[in-house]
Each structure stands twice: as C-alpha cells, then as structure tokens.
C-alpha atoms as a PDB file:
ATOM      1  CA  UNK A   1       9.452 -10.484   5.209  1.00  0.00           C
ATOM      2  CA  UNK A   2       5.816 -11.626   4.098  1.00  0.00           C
ATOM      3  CA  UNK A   3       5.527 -14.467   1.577  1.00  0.00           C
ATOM      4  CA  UNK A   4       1.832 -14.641   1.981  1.00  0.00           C
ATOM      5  CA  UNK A   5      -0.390 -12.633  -0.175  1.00  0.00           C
ATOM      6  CA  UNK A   6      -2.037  -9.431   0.552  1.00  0.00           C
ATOM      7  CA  UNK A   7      -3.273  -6.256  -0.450  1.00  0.00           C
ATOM      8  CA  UNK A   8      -2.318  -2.325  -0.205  1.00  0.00           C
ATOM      9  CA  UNK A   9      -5.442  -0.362  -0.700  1.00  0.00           C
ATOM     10  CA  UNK A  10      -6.684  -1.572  -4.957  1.00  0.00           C
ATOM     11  CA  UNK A  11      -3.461  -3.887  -5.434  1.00  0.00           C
ATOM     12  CA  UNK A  12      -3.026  -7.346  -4.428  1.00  0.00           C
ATOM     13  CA  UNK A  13       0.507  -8.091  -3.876  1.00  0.00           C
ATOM     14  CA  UNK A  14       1.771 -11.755  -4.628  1.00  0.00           C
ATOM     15  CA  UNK A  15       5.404 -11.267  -3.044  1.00  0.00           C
ATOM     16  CA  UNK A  16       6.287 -15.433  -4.331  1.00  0.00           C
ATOM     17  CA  UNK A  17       5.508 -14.090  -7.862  1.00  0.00           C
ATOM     18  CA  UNK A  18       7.335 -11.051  -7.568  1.00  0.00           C
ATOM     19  CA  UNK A  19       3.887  -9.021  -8.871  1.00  0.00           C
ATOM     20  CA  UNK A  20       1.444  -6.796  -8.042  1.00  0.00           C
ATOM     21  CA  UNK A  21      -2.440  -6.655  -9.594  1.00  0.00           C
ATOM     22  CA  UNK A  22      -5.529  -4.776  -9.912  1.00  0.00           C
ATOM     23  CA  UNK A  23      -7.859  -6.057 -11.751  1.00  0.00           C
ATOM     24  CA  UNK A  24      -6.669  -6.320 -15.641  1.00  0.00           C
ATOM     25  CA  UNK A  25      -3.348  -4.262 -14.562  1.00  0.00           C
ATOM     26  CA  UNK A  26      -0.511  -6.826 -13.513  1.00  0.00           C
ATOM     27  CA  UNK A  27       2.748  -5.084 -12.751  1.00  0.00           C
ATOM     28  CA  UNK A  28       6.012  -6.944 -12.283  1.00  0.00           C
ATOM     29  CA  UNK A  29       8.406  -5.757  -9.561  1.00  0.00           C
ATOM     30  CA  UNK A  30      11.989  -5.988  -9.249  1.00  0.00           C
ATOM     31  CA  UNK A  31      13.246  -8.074  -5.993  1.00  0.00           C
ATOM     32  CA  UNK A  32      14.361  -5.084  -3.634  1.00  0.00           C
ATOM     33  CA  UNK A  33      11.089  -3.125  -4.131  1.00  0.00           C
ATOM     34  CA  UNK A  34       9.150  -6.271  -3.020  1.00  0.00           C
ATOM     35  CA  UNK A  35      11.221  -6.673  -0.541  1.00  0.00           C
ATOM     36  CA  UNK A  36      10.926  -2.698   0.847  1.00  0.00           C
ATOM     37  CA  UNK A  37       7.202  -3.165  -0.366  1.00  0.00           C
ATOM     38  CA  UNK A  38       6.715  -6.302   1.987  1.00  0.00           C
ATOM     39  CA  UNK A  39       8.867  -4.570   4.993  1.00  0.00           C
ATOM     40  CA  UNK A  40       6.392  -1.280   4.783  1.00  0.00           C
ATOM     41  CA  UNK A  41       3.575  -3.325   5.129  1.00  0.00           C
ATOM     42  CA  UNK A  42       4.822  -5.157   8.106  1.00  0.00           C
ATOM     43  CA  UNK A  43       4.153  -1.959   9.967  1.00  0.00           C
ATOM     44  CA  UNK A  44       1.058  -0.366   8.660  1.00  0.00           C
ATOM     45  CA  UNK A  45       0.489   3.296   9.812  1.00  0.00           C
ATOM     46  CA  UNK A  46       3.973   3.174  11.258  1.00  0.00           C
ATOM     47  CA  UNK A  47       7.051   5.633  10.035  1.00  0.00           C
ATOM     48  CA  UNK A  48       9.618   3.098   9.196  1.00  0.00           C
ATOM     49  CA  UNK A  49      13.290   4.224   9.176  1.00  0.00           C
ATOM     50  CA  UNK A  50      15.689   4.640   6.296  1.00  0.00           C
ATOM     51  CA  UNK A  51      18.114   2.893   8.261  1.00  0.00           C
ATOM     52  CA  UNK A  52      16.112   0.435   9.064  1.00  0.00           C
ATOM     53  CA  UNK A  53      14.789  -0.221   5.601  1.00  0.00           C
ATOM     54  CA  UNK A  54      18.309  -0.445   4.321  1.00  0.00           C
ATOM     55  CA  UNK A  55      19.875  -2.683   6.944  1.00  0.00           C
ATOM     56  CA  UNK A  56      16.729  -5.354   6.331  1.00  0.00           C
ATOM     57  CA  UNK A  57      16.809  -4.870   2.422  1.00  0.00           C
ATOM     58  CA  UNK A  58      20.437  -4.407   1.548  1.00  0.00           C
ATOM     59  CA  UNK A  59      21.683  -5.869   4.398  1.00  0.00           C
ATOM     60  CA  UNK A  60      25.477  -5.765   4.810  1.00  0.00           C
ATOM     61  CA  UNK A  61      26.067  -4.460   1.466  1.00  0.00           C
ATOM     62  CA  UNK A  62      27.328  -0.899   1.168  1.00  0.00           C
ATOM     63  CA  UNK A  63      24.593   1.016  -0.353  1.00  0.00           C
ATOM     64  CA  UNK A  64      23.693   4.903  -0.669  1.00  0.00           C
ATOM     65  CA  UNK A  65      20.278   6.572  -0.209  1.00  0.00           C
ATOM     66  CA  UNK A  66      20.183   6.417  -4.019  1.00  0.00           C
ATOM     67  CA  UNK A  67      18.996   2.714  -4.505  1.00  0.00           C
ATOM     68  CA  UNK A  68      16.453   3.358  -2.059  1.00  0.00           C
ATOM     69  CA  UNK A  69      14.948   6.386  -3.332  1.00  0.00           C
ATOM     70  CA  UNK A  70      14.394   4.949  -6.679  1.00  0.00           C
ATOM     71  CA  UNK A  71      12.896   1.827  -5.335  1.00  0.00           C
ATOM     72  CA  UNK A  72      10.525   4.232  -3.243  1.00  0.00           C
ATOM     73  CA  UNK A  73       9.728   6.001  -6.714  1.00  0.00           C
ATOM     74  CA  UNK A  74       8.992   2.616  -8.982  1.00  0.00           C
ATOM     75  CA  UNK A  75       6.327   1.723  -6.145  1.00  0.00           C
ATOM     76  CA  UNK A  76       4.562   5.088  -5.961  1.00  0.00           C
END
C-alpha cells in the first residue's frame, strides 16, 4: 500500500503520519482506514471489491462486513 504522500480531491493524505489535511483542518485516522484509504486510491476510477479490500486490509483475520462498513463511513 502507498507510503508516499498524495492527495484525494481537497485532502492531502500523509499515510506515514497516519493523517489527512486541508488546509487548517488536520484529521487523524485510525490504521485500517488508511490502509482501505491507501488501497482505494491504488485504483482510481476502478470498483474495488469487498473481498478484495478485506483480504489486503484484514488479511487472514476473521472479520465481518461490519469493520469495513464503518471504516468506509469514518472516511466519507
């Protein structure tokens, strides 16, 4: 997953620093939504899969949709 800065549209995402900015506004994230944060912007434009987004986040740990979904909702 990205390590590198970049942005998503007004934010600047600094993935090392676990934080996201615009202007004055700093927001902190928790690890896992970098991490999905990082992974959706690997593939800009592109439907990524729920499967696929759990597999490279959670990895082998046994996880419902529930995790995800409020991950998906503290980055909107």
């Amino acid at each position: 997953m990205r390590k590198e800065t970049f942005r998503v549209g007004d934010w600047e995402v600094l993935p090392l620093e676990g934080r996201i900015r615009s202007g004055d506004r700093v927001e902190r994230l928790r690890p896992k939504a970098m991490d999905v944060l990082c992974l959706l912007a690997e593939s800009p434009g592109e439907v990524v899969e729920r499967d696929t987004i759990l597999s490279e986040v959670w990895g082998r740990t046994a996880v419902t949709d529930e995790p995800l979904t409020a991950t998906v909702g503290e980055l909107r």
